[in-house]
PDB file of N, CA and C in Angstrom:
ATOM      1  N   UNK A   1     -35.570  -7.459 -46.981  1.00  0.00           N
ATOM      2  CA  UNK A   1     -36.347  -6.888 -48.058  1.00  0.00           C
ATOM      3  C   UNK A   1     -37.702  -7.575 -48.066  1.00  0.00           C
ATOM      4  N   UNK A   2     -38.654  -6.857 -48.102  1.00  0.00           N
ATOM      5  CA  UNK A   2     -39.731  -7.326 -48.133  1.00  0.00           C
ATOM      6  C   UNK A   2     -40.092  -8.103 -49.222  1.00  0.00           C
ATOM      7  N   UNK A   3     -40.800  -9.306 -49.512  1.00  0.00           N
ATOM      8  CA  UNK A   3     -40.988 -10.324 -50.358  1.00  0.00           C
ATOM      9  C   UNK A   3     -41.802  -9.675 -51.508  1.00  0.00           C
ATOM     10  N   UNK A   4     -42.345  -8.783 -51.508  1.00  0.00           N
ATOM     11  CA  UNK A   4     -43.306  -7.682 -52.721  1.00  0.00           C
ATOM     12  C   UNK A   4     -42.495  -7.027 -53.394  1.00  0.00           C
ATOM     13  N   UNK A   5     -41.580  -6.328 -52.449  1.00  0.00           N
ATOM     14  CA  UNK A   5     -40.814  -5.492 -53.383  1.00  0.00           C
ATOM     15  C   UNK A   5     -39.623  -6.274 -53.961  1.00  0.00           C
ATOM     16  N   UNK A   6     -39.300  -7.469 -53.419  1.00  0.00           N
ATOM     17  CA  UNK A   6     -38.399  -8.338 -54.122  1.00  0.00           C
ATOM     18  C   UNK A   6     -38.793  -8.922 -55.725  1.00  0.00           C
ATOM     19  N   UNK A   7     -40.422  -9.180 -55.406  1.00  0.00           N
ATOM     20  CA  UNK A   7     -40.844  -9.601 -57.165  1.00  0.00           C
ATOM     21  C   UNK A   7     -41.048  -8.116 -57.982  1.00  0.00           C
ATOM     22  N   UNK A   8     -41.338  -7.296 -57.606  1.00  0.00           N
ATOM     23  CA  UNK A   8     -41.391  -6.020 -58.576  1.00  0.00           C
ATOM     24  C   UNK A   8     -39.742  -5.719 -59.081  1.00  0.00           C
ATOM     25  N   UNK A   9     -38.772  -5.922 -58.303  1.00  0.00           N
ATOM     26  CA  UNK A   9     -37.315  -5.441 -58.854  1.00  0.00           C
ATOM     27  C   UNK A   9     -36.903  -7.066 -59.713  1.00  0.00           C
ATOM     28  N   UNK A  10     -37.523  -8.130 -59.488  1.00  0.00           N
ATOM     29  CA  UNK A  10     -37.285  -9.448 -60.578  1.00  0.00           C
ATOM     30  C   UNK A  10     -38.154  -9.453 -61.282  1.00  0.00           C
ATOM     31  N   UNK A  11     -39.026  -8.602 -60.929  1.00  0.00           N
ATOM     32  CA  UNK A  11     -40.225  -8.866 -62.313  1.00  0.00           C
ATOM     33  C   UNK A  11     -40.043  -9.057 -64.045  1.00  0.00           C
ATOM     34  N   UNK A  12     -38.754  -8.230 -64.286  1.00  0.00           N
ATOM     35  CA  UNK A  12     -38.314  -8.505 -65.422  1.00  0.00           C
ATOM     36  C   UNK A  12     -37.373  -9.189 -65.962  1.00  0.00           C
ATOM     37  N   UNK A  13     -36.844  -9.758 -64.694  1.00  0.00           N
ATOM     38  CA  UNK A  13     -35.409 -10.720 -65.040  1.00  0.00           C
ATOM     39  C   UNK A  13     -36.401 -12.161 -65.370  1.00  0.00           C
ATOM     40  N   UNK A  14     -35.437 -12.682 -66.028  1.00  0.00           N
ATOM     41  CA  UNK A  14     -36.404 -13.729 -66.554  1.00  0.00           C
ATOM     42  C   UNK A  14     -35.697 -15.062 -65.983  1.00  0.00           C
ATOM     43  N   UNK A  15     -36.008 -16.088 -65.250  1.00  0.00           N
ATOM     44  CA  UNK A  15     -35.165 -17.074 -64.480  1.00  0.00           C
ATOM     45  C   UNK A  15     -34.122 -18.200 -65.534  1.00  0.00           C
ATOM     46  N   UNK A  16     -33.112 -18.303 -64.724  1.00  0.00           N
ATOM     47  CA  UNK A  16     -32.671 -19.297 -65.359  1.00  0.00           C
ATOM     48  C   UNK A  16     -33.082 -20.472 -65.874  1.00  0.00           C
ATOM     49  N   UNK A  17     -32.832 -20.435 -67.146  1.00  0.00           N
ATOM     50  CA  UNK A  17     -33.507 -21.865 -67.232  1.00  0.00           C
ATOM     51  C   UNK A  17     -32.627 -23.078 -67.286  1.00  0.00           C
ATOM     52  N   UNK A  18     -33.147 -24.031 -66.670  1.00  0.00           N
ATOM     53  CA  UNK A  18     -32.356 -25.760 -66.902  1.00  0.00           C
ATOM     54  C   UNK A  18     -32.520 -26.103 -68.459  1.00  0.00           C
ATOM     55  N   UNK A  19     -31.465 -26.582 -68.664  1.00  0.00           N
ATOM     56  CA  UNK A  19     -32.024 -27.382 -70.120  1.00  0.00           C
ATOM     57  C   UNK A  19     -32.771 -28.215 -70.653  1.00  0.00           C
ATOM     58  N   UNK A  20     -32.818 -29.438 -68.867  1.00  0.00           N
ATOM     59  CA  UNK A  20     -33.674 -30.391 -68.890  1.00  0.00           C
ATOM     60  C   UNK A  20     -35.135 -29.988 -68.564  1.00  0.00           C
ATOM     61  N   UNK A  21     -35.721 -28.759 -68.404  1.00  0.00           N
ATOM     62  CA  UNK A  21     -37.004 -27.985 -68.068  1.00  0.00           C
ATOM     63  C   UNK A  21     -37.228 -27.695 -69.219  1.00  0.00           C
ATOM     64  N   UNK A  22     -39.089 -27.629 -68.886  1.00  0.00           N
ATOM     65  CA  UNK A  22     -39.715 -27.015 -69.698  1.00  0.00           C
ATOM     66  C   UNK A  22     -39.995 -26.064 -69.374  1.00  0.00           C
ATOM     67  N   UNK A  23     -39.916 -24.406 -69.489  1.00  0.00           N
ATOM     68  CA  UNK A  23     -40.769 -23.155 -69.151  1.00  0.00           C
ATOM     69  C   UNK A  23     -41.406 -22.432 -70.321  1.00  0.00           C
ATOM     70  N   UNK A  24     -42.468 -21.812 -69.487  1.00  0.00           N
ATOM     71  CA  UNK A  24     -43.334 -21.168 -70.439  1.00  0.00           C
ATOM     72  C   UNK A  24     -43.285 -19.764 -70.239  1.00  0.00           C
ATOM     73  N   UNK A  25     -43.827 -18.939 -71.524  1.00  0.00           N
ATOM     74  CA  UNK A  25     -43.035 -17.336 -71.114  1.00  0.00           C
ATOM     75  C   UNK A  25     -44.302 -17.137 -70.460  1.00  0.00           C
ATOM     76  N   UNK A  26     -43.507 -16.110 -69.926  1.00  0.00           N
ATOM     77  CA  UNK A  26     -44.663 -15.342 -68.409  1.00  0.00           C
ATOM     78  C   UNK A  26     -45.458 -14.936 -69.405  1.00  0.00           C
ATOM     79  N   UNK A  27     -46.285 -14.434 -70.360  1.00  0.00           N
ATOM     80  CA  UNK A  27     -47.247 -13.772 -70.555  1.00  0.00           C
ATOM     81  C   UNK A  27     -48.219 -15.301 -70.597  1.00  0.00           C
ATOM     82  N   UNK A  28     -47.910 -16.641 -71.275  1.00  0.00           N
ATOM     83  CA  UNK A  28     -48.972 -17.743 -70.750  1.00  0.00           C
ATOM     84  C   UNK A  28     -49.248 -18.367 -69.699  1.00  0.00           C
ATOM     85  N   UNK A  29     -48.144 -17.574 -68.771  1.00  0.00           N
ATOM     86  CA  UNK A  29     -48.524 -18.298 -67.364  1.00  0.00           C
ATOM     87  C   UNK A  29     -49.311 -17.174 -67.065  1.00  0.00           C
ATOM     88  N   UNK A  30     -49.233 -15.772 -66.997  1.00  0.00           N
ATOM     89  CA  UNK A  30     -50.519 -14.563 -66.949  1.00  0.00           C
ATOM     90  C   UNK A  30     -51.518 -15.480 -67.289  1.00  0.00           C
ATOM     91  N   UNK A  31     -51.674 -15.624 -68.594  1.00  0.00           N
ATOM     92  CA  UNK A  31     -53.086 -16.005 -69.082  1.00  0.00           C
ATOM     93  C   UNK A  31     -53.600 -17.005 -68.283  1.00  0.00           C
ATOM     94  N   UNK A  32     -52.770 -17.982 -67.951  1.00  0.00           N
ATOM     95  CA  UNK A  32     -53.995 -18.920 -67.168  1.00  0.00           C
ATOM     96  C   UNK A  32     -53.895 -18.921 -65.992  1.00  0.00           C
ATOM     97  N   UNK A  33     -53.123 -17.912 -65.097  1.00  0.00           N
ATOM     98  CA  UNK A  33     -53.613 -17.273 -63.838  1.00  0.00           C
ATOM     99  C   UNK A  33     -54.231 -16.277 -63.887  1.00  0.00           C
ATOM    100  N   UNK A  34     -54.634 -15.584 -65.180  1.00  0.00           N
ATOM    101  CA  UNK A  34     -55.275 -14.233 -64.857  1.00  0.00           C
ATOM    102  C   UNK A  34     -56.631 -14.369 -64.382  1.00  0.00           C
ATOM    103  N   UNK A  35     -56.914 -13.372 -63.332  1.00  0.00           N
ATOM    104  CA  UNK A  35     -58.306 -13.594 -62.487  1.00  0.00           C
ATOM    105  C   UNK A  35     -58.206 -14.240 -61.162  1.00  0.00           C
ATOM    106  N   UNK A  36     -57.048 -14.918 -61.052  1.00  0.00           N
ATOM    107  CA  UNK A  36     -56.620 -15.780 -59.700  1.00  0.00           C
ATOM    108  C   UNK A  36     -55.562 -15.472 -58.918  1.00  0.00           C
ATOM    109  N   UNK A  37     -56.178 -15.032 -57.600  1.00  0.00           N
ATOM    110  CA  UNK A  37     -55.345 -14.523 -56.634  1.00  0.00           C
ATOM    111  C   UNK A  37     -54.342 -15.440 -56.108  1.00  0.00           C
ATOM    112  N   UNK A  38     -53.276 -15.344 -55.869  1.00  0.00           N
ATOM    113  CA  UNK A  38     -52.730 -16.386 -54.963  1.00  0.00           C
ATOM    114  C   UNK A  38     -52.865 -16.214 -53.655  1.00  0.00           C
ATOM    115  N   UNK A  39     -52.436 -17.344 -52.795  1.00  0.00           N
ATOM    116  CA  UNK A  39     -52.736 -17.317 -50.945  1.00  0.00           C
ATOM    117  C   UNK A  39     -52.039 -15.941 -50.850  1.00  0.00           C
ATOM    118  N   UNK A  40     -51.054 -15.686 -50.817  1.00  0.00           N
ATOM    119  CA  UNK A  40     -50.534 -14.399 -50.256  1.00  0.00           C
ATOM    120  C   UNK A  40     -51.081 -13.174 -50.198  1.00  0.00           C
ATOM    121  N   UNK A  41     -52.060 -12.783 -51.529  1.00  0.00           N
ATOM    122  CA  UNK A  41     -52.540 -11.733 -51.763  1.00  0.00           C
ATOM    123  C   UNK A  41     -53.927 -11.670 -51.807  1.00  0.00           C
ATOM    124  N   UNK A  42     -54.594 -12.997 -50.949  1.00  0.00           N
ATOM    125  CA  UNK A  42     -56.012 -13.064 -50.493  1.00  0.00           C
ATOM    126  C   UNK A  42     -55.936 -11.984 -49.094  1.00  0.00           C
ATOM    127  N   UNK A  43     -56.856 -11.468 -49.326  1.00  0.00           N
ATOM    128  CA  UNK A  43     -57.427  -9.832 -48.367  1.00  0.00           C
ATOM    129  C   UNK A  43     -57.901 -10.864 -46.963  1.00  0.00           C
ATOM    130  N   UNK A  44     -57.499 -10.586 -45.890  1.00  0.00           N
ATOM    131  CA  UNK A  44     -58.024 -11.130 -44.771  1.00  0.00           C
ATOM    132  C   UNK A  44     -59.820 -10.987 -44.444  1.00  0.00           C
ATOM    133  N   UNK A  45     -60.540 -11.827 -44.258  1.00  0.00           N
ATOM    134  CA  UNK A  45     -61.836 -11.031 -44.354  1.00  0.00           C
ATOM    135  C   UNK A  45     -62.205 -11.427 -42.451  1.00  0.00           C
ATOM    136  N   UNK A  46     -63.453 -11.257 -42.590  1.00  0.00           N
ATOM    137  CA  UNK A  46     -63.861 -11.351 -40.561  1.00  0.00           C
ATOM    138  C   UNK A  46     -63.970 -12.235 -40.346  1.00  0.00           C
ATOM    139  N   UNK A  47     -64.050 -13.689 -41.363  1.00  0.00           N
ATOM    140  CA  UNK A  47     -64.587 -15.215 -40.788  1.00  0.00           C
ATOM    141  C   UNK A  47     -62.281 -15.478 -40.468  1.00  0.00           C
ATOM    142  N   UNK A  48     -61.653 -15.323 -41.007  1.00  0.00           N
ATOM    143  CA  UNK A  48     -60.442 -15.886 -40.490  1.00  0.00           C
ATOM    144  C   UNK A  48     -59.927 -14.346 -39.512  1.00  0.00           C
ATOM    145  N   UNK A  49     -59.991 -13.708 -39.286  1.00  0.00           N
ATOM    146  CA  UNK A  49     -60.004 -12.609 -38.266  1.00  0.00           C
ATOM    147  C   UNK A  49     -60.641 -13.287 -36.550  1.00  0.00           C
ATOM    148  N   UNK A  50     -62.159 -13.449 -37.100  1.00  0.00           N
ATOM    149  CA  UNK A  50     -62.730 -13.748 -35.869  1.00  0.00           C
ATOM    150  C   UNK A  50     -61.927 -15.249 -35.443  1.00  0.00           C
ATOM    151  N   UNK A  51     -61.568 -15.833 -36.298  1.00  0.00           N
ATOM    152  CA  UNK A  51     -60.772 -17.851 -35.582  1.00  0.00           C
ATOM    153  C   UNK A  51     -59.274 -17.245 -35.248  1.00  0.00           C
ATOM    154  N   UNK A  52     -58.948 -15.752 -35.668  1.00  0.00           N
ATOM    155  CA  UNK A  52     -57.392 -15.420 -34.891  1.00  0.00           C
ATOM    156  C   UNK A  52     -58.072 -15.178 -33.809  1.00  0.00           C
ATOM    157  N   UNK A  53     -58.728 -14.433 -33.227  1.00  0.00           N
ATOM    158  CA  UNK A  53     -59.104 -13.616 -32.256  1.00  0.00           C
ATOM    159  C   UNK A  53     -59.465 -14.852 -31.188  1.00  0.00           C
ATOM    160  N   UNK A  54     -60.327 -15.660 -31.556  1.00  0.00           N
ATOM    161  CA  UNK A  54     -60.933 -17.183 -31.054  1.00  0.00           C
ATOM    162  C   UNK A  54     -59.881 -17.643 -30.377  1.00  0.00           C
ATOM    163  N   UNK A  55     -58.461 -18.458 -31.637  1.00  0.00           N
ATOM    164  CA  UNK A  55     -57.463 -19.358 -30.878  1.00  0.00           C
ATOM    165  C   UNK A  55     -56.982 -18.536 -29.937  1.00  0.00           C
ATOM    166  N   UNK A  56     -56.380 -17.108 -30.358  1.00  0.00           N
ATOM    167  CA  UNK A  56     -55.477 -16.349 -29.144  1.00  0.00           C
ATOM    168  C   UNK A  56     -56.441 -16.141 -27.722  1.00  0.00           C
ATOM    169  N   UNK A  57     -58.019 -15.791 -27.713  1.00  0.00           N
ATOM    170  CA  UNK A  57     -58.519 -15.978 -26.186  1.00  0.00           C
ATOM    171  C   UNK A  57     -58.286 -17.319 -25.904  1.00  0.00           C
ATOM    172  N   UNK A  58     -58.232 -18.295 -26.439  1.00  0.00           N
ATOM    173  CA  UNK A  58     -58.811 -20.020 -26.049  1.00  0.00           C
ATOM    174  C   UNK A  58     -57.441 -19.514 -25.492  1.00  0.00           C
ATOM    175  N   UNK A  59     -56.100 -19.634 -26.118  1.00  0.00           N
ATOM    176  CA  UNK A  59     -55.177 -19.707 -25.597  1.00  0.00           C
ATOM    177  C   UNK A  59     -54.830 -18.896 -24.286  1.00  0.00           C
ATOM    178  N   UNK A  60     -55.036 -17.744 -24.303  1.00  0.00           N
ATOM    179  CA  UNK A  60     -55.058 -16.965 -23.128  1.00  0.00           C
ATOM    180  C   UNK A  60     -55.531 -17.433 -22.266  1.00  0.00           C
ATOM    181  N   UNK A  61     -56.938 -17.771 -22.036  1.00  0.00           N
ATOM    182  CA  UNK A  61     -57.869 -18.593 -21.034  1.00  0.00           C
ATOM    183  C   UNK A  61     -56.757 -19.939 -20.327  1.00  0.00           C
ATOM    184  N   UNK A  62     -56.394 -20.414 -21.665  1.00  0.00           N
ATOM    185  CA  UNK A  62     -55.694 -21.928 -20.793  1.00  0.00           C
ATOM    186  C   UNK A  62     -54.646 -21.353 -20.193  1.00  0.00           C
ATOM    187  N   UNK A  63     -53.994 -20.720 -20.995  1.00  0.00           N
ATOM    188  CA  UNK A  63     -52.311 -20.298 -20.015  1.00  0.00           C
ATOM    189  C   UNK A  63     -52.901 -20.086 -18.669  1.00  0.00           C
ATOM    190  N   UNK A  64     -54.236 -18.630 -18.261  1.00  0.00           N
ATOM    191  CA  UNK A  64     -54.578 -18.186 -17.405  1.00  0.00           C
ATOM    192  C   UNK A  64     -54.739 -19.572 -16.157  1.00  0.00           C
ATOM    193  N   UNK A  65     -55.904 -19.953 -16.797  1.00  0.00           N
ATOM    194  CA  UNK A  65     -56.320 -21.486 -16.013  1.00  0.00           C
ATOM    195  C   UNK A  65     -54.976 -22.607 -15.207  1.00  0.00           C
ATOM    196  N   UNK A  66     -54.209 -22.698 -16.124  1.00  0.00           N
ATOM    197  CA  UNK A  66     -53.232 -23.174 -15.737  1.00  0.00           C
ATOM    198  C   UNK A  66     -52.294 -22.739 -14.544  1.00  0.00           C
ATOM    199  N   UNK A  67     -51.930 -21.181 -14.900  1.00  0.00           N
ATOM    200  CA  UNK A  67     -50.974 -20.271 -13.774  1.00  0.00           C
ATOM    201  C   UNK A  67     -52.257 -20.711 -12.616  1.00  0.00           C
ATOM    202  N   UNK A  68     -53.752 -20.387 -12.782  1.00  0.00           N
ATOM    203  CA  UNK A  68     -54.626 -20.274 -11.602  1.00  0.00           C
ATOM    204  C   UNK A  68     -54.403 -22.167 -10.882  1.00  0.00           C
ATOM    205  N   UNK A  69     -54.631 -22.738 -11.377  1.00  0.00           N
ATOM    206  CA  UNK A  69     -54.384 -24.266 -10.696  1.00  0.00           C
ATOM    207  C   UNK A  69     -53.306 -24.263 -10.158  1.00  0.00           C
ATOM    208  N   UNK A  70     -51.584 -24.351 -10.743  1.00  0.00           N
ATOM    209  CA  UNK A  70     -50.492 -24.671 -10.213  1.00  0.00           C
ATOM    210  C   UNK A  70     -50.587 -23.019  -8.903  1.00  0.00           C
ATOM    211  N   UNK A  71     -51.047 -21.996  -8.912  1.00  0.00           N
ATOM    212  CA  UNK A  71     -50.967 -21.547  -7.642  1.00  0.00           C
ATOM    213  C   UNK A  71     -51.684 -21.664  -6.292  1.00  0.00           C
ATOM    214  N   UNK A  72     -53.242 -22.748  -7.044  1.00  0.00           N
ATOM    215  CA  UNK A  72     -54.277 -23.321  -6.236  1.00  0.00           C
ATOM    216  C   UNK A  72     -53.642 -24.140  -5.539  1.00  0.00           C
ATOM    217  N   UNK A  73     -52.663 -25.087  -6.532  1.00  0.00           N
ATOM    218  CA  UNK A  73     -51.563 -26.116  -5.828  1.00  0.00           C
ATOM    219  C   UNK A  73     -50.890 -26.070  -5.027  1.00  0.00           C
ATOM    220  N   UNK A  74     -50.093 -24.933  -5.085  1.00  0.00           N
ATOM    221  CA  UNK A  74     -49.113 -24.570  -4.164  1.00  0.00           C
ATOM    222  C   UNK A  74     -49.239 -24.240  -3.022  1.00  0.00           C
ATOM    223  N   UNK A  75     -50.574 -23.504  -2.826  1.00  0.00           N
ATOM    224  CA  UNK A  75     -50.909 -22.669  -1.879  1.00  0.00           C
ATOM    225  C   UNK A  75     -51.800 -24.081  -1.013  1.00  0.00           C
ATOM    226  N   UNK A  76     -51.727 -24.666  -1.596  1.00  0.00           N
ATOM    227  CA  UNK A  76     -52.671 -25.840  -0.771  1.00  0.00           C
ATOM    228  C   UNK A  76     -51.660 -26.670  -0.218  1.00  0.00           C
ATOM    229  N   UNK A  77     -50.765 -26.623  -0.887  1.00  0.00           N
ATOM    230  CA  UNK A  77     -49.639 -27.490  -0.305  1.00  0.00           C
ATOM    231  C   UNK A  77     -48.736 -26.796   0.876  1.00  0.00           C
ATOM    232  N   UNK A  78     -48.698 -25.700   0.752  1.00  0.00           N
ATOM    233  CA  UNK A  78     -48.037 -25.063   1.845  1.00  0.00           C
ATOM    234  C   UNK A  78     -48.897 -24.888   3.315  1.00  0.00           C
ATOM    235  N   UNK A  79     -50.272 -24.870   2.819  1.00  0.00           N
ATOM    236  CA  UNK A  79     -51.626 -24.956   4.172  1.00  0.00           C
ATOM    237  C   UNK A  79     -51.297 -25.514   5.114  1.00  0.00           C
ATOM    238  N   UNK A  80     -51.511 -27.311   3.961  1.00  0.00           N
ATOM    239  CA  UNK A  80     -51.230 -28.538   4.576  1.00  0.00           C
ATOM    240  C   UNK A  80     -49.998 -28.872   5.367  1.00  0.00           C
ATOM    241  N   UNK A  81     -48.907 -28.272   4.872  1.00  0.00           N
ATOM    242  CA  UNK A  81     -47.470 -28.214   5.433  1.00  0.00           C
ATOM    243  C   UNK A  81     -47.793 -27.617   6.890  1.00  0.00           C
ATOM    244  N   UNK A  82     -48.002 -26.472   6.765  1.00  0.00           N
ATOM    245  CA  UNK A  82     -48.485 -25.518   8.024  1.00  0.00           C
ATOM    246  C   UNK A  82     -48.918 -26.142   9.109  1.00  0.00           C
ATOM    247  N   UNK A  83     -49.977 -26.506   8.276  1.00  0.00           N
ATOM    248  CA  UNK A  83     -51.190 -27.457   9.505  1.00  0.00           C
ATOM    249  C   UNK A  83     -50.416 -28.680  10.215  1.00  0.00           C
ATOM    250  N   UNK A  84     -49.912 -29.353   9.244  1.00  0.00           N
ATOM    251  CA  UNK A  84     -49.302 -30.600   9.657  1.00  0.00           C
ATOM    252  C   UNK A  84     -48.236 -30.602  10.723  1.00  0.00           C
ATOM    253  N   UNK A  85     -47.063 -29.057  10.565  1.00  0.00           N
ATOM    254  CA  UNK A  85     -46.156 -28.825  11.665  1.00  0.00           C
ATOM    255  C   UNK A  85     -46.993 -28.097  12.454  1.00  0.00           C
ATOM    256  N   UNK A  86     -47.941 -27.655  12.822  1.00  0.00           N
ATOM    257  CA  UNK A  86     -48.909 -26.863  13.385  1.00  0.00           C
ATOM    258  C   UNK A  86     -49.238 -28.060  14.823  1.00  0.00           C
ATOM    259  N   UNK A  87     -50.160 -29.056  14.163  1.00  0.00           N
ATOM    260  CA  UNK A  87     -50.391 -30.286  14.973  1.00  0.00           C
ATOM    261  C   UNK A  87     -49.422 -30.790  15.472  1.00  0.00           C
ATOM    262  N   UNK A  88     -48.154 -31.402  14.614  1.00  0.00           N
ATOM    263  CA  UNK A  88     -47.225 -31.913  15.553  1.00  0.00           C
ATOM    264  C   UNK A  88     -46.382 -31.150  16.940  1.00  0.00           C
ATOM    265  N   UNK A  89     -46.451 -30.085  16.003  1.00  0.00           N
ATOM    266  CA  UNK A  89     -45.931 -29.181  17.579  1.00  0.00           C
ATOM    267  C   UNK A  89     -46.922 -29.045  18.742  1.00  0.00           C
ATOM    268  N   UNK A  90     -48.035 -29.093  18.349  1.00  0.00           N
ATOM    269  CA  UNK A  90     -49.112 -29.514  19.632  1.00  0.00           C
ATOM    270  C   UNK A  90     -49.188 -30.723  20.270  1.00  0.00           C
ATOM    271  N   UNK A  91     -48.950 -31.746  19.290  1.00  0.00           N
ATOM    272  CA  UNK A  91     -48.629 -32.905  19.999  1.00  0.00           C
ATOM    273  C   UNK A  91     -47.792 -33.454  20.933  1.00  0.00           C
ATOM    274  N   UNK A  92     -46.627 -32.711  20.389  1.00  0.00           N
ATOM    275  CA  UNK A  92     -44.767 -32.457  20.937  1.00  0.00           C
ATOM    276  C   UNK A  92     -45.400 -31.921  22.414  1.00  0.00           C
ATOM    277  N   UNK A  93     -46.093 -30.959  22.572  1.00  0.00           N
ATOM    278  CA  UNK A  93     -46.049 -30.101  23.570  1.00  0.00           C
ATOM    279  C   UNK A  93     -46.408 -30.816  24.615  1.00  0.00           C
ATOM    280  N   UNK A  94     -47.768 -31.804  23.962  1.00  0.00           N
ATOM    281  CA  UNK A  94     -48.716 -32.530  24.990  1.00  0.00           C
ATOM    282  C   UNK A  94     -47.964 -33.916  25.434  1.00  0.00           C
ATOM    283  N   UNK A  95     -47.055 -34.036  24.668  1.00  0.00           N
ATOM    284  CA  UNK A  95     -46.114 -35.309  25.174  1.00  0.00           C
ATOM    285  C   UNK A  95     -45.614 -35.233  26.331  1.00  0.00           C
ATOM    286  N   UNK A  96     -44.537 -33.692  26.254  1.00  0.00           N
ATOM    287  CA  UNK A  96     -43.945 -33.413  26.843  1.00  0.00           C
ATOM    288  C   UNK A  96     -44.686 -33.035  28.530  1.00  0.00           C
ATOM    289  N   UNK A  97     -46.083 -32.565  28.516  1.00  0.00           N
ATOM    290  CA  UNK A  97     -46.417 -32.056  29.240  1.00  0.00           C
ATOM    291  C   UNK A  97     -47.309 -33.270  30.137  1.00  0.00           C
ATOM    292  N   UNK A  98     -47.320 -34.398  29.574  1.00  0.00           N
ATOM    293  CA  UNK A  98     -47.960 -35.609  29.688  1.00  0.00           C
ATOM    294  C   UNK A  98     -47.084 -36.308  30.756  1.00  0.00           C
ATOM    295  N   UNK A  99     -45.625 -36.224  29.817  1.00  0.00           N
ATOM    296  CA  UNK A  99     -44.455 -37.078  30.629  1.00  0.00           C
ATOM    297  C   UNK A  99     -43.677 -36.563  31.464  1.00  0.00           C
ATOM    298  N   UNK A 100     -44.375 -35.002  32.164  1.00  0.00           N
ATOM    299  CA  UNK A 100     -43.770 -34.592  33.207  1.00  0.00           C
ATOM    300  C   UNK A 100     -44.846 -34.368  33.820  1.00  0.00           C
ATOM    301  N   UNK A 101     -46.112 -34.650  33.965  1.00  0.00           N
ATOM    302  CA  UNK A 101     -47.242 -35.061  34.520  1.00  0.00           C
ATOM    303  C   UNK A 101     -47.131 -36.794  35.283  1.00  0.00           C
ATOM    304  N   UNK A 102     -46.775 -37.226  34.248  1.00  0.00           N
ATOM    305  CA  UNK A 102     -46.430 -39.134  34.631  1.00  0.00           C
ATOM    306  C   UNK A 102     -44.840 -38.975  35.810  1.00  0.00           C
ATOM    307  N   UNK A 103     -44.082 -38.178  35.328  1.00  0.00           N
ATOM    308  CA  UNK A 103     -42.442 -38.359  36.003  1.00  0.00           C
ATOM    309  C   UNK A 103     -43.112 -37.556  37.498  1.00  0.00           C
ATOM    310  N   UNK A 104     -43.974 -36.600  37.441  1.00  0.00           N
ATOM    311  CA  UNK A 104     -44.899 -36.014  39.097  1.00  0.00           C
ATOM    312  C   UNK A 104     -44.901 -37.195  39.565  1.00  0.00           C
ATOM    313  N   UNK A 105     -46.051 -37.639  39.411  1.00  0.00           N
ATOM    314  CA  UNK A 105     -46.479 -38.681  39.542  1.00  0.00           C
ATOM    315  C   UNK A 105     -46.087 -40.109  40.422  1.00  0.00           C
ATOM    316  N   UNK A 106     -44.798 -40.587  39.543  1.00  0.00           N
ATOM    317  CA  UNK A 106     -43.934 -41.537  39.994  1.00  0.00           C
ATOM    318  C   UNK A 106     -43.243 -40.412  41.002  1.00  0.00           C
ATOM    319  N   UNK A 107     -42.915 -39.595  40.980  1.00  0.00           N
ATOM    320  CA  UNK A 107     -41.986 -39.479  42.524  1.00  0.00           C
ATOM    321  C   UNK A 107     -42.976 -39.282  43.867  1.00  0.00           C
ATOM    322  N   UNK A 108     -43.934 -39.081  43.513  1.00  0.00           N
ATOM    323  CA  UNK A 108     -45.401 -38.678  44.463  1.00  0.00           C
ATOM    324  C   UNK A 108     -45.381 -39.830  44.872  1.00  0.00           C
ATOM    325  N   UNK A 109     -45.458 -41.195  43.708  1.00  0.00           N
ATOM    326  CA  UNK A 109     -46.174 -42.209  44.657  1.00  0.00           C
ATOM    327  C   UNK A 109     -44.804 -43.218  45.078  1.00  0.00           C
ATOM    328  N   UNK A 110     -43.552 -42.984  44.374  1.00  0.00           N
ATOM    329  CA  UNK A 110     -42.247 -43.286  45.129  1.00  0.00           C
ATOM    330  C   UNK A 110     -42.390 -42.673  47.015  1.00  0.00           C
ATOM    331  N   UNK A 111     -42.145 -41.467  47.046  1.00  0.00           N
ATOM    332  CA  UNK A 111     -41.976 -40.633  48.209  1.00  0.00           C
ATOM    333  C   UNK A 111     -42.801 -41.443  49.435  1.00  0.00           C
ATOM    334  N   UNK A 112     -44.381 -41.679  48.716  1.00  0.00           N
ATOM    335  CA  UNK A 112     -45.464 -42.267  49.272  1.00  0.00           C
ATOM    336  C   UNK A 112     -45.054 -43.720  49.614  1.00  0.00           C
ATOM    337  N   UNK A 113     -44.720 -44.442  48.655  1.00  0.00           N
ATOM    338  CA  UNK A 113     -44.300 -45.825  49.415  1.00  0.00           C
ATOM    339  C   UNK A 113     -42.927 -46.046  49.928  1.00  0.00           C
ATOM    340  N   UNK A 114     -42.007 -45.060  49.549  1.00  0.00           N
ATOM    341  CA  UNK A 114     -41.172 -45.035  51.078  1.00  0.00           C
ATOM    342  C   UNK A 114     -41.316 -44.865  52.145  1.00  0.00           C
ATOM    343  N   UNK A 115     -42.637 -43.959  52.109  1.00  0.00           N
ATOM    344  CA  UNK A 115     -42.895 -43.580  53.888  1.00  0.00           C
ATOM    345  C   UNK A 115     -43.606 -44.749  54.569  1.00  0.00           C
ATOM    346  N   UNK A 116     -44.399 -45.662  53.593  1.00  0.00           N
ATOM    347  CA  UNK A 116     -45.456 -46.667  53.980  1.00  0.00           C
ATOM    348  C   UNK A 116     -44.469 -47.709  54.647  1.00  0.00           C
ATOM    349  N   UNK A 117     -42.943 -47.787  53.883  1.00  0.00           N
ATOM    350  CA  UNK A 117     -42.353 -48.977  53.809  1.00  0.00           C
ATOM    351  C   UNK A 117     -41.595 -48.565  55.211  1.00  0.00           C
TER     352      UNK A 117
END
């Protein structure tokens, strides 16, 4: 139930009272609220409109900013990953291609000083 139409259907019930309370009848509490709105039934105007509109972009912007960094992150981290098995497998290759360049080598100059010997 909506909180408006809840005081219009109590509007005339009159609250319990404590014994140890003091209450005053609603027509003197009228009188010295009459003329005074309460928070609830202050009219929204454009200065608290425009600071909703304000926090919800600020907020939008950061969420945005944020998703944009942690995918700047990621994607940088996976580069580097790339690159890094990228090189070592070039390295791997040149090892390999190094130490069967060197194993030539030794049987070339084995073969060679058997024949000398």
């Amino acid at each position: 139930m909506h909180w408006r139409k809840f005081l219009l259907l109590n509007a005339n019930k009159k609250p319990q009272q404590h014994p140890n309370r003091c209450y005053k009848d609603r027509d003197e509490v009228d009188e010295e609220t009459e003329g005074k709105q309460s928070p609830e039934e202050l009219p929204i105007d454009g200065t608290t409109l425009e600071i909703v509109v304000v926090v919800v972009v600020v907020v939008v912007v950061v969420v945005v900013v944020v998703v944009v960094v942690v995918v700047v992150v990621v994607v940088v981290v996976v580069v580097v990953t790339v690159v890094v098995v990228v090189i070592i497998i070039i390295i791997d290759i040149a090892l390999l291609k190094f130490n069967a360049y060197i194993t030539k080598r030794k049987k070339q100059t084995n073969v060679t000083q058997g024949v000398l010997c």
